[in-house]
Protein backbone atom coordinates (compact mmCIF):
# COMPACT_ATOMS: atom_id res chain seq x y z
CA UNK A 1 103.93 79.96 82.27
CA UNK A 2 103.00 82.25 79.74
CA UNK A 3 99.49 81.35 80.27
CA UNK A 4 99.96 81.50 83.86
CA UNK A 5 100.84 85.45 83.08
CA UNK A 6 98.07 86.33 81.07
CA UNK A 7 95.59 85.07 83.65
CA UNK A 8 97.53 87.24 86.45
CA UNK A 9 97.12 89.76 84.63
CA UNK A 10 93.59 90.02 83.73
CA UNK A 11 92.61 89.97 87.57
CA UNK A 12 89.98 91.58 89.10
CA UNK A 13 90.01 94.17 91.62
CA UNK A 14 89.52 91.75 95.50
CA UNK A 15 89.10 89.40 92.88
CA UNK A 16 91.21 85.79 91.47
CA UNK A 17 91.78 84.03 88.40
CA UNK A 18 90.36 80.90 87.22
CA UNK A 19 93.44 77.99 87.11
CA UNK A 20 92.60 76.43 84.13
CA UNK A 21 95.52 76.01 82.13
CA UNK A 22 98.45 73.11 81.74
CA UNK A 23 101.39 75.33 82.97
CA UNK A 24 99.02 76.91 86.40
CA UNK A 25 97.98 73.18 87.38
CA UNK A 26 101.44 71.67 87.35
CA UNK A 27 102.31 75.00 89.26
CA UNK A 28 99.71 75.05 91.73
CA UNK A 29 96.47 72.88 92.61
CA UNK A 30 93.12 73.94 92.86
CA UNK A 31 92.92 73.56 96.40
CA UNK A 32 95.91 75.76 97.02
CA UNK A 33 94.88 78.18 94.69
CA UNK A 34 91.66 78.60 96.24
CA UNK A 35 92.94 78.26 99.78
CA UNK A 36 95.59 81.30 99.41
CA UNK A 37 93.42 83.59 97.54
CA UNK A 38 91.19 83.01 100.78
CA UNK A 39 93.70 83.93 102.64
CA UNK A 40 95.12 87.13 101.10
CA UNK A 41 90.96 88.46 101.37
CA UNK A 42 91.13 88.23 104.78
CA UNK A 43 94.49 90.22 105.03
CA UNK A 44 92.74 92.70 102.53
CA UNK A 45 90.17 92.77 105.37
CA UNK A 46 92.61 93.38 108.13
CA UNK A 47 94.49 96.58 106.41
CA UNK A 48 90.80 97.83 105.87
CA UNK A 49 90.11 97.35 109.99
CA UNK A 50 93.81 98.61 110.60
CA UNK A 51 93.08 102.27 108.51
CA UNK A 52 89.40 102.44 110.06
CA UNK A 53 91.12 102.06 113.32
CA UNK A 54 93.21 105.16 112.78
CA UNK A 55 90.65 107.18 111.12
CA UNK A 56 87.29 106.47 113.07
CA UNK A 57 88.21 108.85 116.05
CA UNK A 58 90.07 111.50 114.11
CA UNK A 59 87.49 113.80 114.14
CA UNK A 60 86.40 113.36 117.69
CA UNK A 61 89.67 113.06 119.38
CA UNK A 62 90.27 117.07 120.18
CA UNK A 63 86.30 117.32 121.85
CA UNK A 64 86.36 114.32 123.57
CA UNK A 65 89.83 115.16 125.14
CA UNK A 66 88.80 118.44 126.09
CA UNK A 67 85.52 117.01 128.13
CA UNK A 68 87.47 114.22 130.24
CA UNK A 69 90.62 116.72 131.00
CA UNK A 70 90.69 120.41 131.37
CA UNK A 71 94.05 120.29 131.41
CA UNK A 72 94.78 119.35 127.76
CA UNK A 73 96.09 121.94 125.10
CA UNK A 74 96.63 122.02 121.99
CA UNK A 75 100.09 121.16 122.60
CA UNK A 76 99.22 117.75 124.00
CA UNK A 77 96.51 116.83 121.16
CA UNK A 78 99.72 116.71 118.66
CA UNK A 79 101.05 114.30 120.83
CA UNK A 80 97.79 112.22 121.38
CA UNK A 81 97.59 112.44 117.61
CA UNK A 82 100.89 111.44 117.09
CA UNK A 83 100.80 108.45 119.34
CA UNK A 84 99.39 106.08 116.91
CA UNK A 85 102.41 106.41 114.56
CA UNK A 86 104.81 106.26 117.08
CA UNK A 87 103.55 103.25 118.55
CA UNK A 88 103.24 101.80 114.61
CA UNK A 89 106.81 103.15 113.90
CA UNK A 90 108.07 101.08 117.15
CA UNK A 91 105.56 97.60 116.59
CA UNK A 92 106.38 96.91 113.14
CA UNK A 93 109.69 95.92 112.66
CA UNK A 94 108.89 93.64 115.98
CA UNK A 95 106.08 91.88 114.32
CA UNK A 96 107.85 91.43 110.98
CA UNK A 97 110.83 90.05 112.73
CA UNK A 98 108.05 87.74 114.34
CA UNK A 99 106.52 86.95 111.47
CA UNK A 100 109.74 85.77 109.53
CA UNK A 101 110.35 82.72 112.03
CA UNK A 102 106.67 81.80 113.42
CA UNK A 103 103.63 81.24 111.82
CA UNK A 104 101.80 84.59 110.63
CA UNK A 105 98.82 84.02 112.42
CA UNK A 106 100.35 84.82 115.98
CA UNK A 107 101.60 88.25 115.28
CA UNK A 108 98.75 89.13 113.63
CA UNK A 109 96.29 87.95 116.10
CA UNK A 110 98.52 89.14 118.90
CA UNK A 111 98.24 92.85 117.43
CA UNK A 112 94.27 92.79 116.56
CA UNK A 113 93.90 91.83 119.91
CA UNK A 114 96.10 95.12 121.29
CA UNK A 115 93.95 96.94 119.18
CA UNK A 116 91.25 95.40 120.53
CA UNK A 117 91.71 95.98 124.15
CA UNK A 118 93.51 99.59 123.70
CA UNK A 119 89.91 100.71 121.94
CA UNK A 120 88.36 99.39 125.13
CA UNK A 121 90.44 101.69 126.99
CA UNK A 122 90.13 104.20 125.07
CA UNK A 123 85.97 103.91 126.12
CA UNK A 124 87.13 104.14 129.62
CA UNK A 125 89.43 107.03 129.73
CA UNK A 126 86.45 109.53 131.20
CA UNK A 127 86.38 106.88 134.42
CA UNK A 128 89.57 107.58 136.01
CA UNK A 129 89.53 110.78 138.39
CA UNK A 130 92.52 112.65 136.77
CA UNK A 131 95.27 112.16 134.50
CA UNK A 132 92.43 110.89 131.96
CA UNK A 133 94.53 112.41 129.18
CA UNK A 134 97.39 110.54 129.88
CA UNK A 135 95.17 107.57 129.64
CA UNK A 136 93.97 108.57 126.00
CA UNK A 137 97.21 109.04 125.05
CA UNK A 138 98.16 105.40 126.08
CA UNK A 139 95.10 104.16 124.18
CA UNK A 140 95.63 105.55 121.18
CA UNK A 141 99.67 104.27 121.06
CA UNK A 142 98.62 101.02 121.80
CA UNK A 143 96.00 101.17 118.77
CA UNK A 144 99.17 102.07 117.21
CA UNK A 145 100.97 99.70 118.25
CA UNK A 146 98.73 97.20 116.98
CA UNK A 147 98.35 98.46 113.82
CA UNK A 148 102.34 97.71 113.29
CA UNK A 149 100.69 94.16 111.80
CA UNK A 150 100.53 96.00 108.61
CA UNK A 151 104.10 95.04 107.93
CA UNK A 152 102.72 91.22 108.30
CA UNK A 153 100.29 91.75 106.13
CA UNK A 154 102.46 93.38 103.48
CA UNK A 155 104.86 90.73 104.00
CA UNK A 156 102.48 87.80 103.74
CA UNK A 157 100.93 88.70 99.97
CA UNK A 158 104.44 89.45 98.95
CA UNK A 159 105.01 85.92 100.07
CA UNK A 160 101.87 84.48 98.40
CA UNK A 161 102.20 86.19 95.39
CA UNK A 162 103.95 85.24 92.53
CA UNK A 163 105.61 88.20 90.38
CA UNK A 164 102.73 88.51 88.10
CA UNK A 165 100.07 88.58 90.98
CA UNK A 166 102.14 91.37 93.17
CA UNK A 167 101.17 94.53 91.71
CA UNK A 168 97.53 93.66 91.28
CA UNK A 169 97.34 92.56 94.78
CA UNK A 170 99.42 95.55 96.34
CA UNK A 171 97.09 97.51 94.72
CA UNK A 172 93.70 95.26 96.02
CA UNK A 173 95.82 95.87 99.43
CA UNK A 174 96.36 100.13 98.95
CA UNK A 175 92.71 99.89 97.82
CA UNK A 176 91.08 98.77 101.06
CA UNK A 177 93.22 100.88 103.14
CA UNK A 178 92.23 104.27 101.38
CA UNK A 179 88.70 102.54 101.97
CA UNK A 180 89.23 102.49 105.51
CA UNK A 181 90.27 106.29 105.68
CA UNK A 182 87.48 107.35 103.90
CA UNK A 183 84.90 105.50 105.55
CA UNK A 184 86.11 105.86 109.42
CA UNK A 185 84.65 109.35 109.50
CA UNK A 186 81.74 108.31 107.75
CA UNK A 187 81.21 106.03 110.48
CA UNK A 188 81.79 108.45 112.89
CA UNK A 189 79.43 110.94 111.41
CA UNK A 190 76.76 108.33 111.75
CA UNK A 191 77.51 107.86 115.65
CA UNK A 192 77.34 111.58 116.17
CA UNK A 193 73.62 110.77 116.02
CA UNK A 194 73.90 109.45 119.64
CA UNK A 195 75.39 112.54 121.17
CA UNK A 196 77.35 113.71 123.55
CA UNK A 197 75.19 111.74 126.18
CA UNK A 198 73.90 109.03 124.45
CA UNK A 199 73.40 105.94 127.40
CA UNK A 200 75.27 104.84 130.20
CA UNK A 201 75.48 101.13 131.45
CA UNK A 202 75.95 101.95 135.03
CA UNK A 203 76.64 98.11 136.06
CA UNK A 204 79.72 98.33 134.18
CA UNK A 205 80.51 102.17 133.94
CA UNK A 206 80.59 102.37 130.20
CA UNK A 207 79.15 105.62 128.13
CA UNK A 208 77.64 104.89 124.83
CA UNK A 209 77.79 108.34 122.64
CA UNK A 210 79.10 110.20 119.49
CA UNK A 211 82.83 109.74 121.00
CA UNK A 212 82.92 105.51 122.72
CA UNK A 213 80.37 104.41 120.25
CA UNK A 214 83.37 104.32 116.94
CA UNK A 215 85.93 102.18 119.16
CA UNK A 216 83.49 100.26 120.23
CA UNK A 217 82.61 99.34 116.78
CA UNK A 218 86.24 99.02 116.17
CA UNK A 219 87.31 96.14 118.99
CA UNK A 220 83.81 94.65 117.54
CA UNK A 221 85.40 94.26 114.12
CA UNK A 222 88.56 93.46 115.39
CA UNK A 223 87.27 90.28 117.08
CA UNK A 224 85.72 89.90 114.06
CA UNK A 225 88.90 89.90 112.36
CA UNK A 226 90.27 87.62 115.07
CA UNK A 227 87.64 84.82 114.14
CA UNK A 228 88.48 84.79 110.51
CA UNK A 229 92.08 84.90 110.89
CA UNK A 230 91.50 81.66 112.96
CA UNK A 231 89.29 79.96 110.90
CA UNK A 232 90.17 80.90 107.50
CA UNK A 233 94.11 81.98 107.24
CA UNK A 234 96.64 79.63 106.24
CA UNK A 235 100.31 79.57 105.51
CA UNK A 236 101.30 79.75 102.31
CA UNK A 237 104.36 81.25 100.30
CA UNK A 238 105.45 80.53 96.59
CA UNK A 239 108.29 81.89 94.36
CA UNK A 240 108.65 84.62 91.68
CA UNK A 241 107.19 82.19 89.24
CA UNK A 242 104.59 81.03 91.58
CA UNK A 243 105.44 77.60 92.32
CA UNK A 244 104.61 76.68 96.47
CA UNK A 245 107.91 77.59 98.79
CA UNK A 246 108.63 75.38 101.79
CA UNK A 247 109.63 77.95 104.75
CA UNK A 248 109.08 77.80 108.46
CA UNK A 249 106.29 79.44 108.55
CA UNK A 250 104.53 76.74 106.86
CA UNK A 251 102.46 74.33 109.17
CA UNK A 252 102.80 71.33 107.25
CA UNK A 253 104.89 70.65 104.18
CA UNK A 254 104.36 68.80 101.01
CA UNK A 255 106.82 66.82 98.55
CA UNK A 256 105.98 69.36 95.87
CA UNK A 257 107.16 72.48 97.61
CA UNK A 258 110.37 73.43 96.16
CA UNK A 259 113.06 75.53 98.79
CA UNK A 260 114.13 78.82 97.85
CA UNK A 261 116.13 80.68 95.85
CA UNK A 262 119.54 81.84 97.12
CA UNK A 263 121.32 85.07 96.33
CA UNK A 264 122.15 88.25 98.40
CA UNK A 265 119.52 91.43 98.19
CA UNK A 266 120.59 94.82 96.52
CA UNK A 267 120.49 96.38 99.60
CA UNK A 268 121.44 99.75 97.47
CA UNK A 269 116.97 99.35 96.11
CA UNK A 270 116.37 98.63 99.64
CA UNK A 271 117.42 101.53 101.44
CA UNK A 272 116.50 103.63 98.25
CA UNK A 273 113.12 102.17 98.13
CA UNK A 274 112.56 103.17 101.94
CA UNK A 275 114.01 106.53 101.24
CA UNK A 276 111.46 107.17 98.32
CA UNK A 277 108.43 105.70 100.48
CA UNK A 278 109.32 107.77 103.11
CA UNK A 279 108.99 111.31 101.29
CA UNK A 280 105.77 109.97 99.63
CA UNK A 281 104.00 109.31 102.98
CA UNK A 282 106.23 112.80 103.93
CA UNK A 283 104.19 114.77 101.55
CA UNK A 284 101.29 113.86 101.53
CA UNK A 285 100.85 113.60 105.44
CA UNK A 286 101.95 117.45 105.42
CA UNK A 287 99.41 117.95 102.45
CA UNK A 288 96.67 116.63 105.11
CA UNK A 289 97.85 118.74 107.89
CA UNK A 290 97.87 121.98 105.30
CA UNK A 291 94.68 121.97 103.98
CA UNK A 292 92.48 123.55 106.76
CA UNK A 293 94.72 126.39 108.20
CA UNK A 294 95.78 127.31 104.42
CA UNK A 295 91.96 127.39 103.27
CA UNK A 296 90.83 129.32 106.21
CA UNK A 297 93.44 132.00 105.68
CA UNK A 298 93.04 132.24 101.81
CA UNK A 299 89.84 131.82 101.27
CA UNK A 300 88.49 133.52 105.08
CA UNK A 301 86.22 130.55 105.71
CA UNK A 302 85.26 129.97 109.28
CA UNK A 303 85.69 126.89 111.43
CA UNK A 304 82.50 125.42 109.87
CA UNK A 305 83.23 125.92 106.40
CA UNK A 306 86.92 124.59 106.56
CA UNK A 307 85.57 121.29 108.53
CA UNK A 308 82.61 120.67 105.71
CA UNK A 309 84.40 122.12 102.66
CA UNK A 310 87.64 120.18 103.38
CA UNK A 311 85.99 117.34 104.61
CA UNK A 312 84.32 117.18 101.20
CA UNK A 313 87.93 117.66 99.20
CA UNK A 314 89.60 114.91 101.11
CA UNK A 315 86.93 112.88 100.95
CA UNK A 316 86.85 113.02 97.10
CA UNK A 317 90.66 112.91 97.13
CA UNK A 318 89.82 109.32 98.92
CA UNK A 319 87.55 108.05 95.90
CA UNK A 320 89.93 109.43 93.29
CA UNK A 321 92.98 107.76 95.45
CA UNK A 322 90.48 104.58 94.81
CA UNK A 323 90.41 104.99 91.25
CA UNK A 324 93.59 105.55 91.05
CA UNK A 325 94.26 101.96 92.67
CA UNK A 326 92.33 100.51 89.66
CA UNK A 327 94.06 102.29 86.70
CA UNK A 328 97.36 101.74 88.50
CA UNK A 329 96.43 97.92 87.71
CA UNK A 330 96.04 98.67 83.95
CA UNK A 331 99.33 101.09 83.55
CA UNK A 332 101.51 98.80 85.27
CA UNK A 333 100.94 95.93 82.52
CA UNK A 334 101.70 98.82 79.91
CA UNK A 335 105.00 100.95 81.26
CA UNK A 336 106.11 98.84 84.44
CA UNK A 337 106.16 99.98 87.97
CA UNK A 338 108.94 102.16 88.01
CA UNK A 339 108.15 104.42 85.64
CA UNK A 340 104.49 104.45 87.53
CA UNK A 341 106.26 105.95 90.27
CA UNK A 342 109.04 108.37 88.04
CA UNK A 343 105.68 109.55 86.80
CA UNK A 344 103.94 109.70 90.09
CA UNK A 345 106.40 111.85 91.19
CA UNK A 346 106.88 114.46 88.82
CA UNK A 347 102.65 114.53 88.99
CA UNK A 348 103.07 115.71 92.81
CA UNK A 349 105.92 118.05 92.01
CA UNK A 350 103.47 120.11 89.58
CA UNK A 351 100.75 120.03 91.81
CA UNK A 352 102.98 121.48 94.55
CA UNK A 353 104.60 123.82 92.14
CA UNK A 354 100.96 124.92 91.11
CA UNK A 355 100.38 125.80 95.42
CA UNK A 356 103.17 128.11 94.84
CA UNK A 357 101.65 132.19 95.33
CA UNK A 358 101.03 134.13 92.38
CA UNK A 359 99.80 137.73 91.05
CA UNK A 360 99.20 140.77 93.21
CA UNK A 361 95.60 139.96 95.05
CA UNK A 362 96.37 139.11 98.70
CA UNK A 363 94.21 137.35 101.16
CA UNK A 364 91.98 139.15 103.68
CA UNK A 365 93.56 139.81 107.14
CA UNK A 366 92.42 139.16 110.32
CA UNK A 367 93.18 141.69 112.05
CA UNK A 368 91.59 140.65 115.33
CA UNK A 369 93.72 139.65 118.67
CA UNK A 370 96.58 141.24 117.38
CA UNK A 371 99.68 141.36 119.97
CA UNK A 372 102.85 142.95 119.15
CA UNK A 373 103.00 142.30 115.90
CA UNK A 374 104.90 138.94 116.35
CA UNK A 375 104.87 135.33 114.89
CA UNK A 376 103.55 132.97 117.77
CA UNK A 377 105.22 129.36 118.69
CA UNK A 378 102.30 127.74 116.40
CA UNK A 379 102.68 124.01 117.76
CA UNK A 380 101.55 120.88 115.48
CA UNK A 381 98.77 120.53 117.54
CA UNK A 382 97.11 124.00 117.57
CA UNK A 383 97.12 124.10 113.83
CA UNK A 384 95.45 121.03 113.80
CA UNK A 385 93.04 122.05 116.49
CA UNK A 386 90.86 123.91 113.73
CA UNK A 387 89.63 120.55 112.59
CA UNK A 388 87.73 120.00 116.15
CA UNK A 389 86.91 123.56 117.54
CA UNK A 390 83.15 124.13 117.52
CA UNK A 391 82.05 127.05 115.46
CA UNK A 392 80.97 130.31 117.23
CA UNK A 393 77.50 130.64 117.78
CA UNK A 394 77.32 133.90 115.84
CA UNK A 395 80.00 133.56 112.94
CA UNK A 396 80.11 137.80 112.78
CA UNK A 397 82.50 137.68 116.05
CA UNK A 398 84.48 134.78 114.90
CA UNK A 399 87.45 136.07 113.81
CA UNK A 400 88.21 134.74 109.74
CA UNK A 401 90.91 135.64 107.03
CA UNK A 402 94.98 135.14 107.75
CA UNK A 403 95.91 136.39 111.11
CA UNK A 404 98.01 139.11 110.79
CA UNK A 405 100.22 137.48 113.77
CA UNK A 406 101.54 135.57 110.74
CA UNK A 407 103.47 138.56 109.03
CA UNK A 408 103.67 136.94 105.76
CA UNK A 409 100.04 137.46 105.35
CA UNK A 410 100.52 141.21 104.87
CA UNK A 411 102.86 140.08 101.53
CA UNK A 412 102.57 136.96 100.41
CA UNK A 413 99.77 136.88 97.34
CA UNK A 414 96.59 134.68 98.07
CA UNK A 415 96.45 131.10 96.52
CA UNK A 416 93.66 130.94 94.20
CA UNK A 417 90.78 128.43 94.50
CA UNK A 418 90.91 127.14 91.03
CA UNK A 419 95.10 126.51 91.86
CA UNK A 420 94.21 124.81 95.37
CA UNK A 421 91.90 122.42 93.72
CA UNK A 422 93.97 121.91 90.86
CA UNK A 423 96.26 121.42 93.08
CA UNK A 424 94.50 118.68 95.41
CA UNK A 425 93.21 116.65 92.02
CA UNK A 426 96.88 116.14 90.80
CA UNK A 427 98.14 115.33 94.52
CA UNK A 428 95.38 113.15 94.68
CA UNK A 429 96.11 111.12 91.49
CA UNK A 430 100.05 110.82 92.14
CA UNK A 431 100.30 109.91 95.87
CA UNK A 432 98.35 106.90 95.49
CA UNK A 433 100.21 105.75 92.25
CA UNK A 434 103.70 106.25 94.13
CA UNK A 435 102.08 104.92 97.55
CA UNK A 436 101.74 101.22 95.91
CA UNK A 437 104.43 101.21 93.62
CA UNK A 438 107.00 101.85 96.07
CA UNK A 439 105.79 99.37 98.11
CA UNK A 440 105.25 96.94 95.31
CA UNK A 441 108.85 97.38 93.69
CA UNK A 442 110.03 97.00 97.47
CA UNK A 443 108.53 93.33 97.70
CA UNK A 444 109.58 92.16 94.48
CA UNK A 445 113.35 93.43 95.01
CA UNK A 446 113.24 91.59 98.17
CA UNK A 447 112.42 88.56 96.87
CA UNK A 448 110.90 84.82 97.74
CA UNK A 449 112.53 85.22 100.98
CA UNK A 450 110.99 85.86 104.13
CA UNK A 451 110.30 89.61 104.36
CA UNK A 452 108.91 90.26 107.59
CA UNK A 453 111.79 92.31 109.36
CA UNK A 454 112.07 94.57 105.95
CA UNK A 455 108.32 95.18 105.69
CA UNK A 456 108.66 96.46 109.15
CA UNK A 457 111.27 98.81 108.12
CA UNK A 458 108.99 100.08 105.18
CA UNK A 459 106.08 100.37 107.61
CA UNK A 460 108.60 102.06 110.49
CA UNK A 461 109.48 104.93 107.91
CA UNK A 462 105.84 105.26 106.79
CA UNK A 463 104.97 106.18 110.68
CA UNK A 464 108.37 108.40 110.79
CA UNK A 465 106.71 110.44 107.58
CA UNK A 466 103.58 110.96 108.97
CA UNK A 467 105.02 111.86 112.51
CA UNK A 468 107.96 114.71 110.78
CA UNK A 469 105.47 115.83 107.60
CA UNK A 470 102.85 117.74 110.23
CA UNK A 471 105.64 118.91 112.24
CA UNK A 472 107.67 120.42 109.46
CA UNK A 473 104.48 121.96 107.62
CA UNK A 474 103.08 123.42 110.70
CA UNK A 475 106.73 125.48 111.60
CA UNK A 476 107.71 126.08 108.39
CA UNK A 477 104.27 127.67 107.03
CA UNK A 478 103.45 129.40 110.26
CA UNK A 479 106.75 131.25 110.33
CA UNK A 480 107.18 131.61 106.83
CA UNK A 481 104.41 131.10 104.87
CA UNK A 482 103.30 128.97 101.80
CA UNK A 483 105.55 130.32 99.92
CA UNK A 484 108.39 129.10 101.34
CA UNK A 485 106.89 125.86 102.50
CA UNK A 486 105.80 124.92 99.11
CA UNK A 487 108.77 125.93 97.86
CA UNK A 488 110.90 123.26 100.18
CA UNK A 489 108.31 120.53 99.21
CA UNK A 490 108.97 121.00 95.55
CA UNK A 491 112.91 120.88 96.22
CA UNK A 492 112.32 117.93 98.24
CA UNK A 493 110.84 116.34 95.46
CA UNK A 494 113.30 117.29 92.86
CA UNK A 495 116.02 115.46 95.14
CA UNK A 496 113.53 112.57 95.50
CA UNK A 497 112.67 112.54 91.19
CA UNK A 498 117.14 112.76 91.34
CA UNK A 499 117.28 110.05 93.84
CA UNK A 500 115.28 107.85 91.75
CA UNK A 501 116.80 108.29 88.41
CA UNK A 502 120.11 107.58 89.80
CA UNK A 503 118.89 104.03 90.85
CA UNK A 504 116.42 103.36 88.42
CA UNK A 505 118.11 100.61 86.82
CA UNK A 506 118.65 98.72 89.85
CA UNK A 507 114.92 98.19 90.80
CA UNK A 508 114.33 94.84 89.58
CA UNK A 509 112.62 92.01 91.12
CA UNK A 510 114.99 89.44 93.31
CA UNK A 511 114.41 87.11 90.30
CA UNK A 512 115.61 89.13 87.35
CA UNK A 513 118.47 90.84 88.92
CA UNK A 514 119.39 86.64 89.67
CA UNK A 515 118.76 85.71 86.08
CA UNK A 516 115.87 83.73 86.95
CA UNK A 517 113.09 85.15 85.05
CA UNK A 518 112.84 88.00 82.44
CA UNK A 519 111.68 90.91 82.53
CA UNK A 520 110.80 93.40 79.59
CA UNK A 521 113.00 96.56 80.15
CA UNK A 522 110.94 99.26 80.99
């Protein structure tokens, strides 16, 4: 076993280890070996496809919803936008529970196919002679819905994964999902080639152009994804110390498999754990939201600038998130996974705490459309809108700097550059290192058993975070300012840093808290 260890531990990133020693090949044959590692690739594969899913349209969503309905506002993009984690938030704990008594392979082809056929909607939205945006809205919570399989894939490499391979592979799994958010609006940068016109197939009344092209290359994939799950995937599930489990999700069984462990889950980590991964996903979803209104009224950049100059920053918080992943792999080995995440949060609380105003040099005001003096009703959606809106054609008339509608703008000091990005880099390095290591002390406190119906819990709060975090940035920093808002984040992460401490003791892996195996205390 201790060999067995060593091996786990010097694995690759998407990569396996070589079974060569005694103690792995009475644990687990060749063929196995090979055969799961297989496996878990192709679920890497699907949580790639599930983020590109989300992420490939972002950027198009508020244009394209504008040209097949006049009758959208900004009010009904936040809901549009918010579909997909809705429908997420409600399809995951059904496809865990699914996945707990049925082979994994039916859930998960069930939901790629959703996916699959609510991106082929989402092409034919323009068709229908009104209520088109009703129709987008449908397509995009049934994309949603589909991606709910993320709990099933969660839940399967926890299963396959002996204690020793669970952190590298959670990590391998948080890898190719930041992959897929980085690289769905690259791919839709490439399709805005085509246009706004691009081609029409008349015989079957689809439109080719910047805003079908990107979900049609999604339900591609996803059949894609279909194929290999069919060919490729296979059932398998082994214990803490990695020796093959015999479970009903297995479609044959072998003499060797041994049953598993009994003893009751500390349901105290569990609920804590989904409280903790719930205010990660919390923050940094409101940290997404943020980032274009607060640049454009510190720093006065137009519409254009915010749109390049932010995409740039969250794309290189994307390849730093990526990093992350890798060192996370390293660290873990060293100081354990909890104090990976006590660490990961205190990182986010100073980079919040840095956002905080400072000094006595205030941000330009726009003085422009000015009504009454008074703070509007700024929805979720309208303060997202700035992402979409075309720039004016001559950027003198476009209004720039913080409106003065916003009365905290005539007060509140301006938030430096340097502090913003200083800001983003240490944001950027802790959300990823708390993303996985929630997530990864979750599976391991849950045990060998099936844990399809509490990865869907996990993934239902996830969807709750990002659904509340825009809402609750948007009101609070509208009305009150960063100031305030940041202020509330930092509090919210003192109580979460609290929360943690309090319980720190009691999140240990199914195993140790048994007796079964050791663990060094970290």
């Amino acid at each position: 076993m201790a060999s067995l260890g060593i091996q786990a531990e010097q694995e690759p990133l998407l990569g396996d280890q070589t079974p060569g020693s005694r103690e792995w090949d009475i644990i687990e044959t060749e063929e196995h070996y090979k055969s799961r590692w297989r496996s878990i690739r192709i679920l890497y594969l699907t949580m790639f496809l599930s983020s590109v899913g989300f992420s490939i349209v972002i950027m198009s969503i508020w244009p394209y919803l504008q040209k097949i309905d006049q009758t959208a506002d900004a009010s009904f993009l936040g809901w549009v936008i918010a579909s997909f984690s809705l429908g997420q938030m409600v399809a995951s704990p059904v496809f865990g529970l699914w996945s707990n008594y049925r082979p994994r392979k039916e859930p998960l082809i069930v939901s790629i196919f959703i996916s699959v056929a609510a991106n082929c909607l989402y092409a034919y939205v323009h068709v229908p002679d009104s209520h088109n945006k009703y129709y987008m809205l449908a397509a995009r919570g049934l994309v949603g819905f589909g991606a709910g399989n993320v709990a099933v894939v969660r839940s399967y490499i926890a299963g396959a994964t002996s204690l020793q391979e669970r952190t590298n592979s959670m990590a391998n799994t948080s890898a190719c999902q930041a992959l897929g958010f980085i690289l769905g609006p690259v791919f839709q940068t490439c399709f805005a080639l085509i246009g706004e016109k691009g081609v029409t197939w008349e015989t079957i009344k689809l439109q080719i152009n910047m805003y079908t092209a990107p979900v049609l290359l999604g339900a591609f994939l996803g059949v894609l994804n279909i194929l290999l799950i069919l060919i490729i995937l296979r059932e398998h599930r082994v214990d803490d110390s990695g020796r093959q489990c015999k479970n009903i999700n297995f479609e044959e069984g072998s003499a060797d498999e041994v049953q598993l462990p009994q003893g009751n889950i500390d349901q105290v980590a569990v609920v804590t754990t989904n409280v903790l991964f719930f205010v990660v996903l919390f923050i940094f979803a409101l940290f997404e939201t943020i980032v274009t209104p607060l640049t454009m009224d510190m720093y006065a950049w137009t519409r254009e600038q915010a749109v390049l100059y932010d995409g740039i920053i969250l794309a290189a918080l994307g390849v730093e998130a990526v990093i992350t992943f890798m060192g996370i792999k390293l660290l873990s080995k060293k100081i354990g996974e909890r104090a990976i995440l006590l660490g990961g949060l205190i990182v986010v609380w100073v980079g919040f705490f840095i956002l905080l105003p400072w000094g006595n040099q205030f941000p330009k005001i726009q003085w422009e459309d000015l009504h009454n003096n008074s703070i509007p009703n700024t929805t979720f959606g309208e303060i997202v809108i700035t992402l979409w809106r075309s720039p004016s054609p001559d950027h003198s008339e476009e209004p720039i700097g913080c409106p003065a509608e916003q009365a905290w703008c005539l007060y509140t000091p301006m938030i430096h550059l340097a502090q913003f990005l200083t800001s983003a880099v240490l944001i950027g390095m802790g959300y990823p290192s708390c993303n996985v290591m929630s997530y990864t002390l979750y599976s391991k406190i849950l045990g060998p058993k099936p844990q399809g119906v509490y990865m869907g819990w996990l993934t239902a709060s996830g969807s709750a975070a990002r659904i509340l975090g825009p809402v609750f940035i948007s009101q609070v920093y509208t009305s009150w300012g960063p100031r305030w808002a940041f202020s509330l984040v930092c509090g919210i992460v003192v109580l979460t840093i609290t929360l943690l401490c309090v319980v720190y003791k009691r999140l240990i892996a199914f195993s140790v808290r048994h007796g079964w195996t050791q663990e060094q205390p970290r």
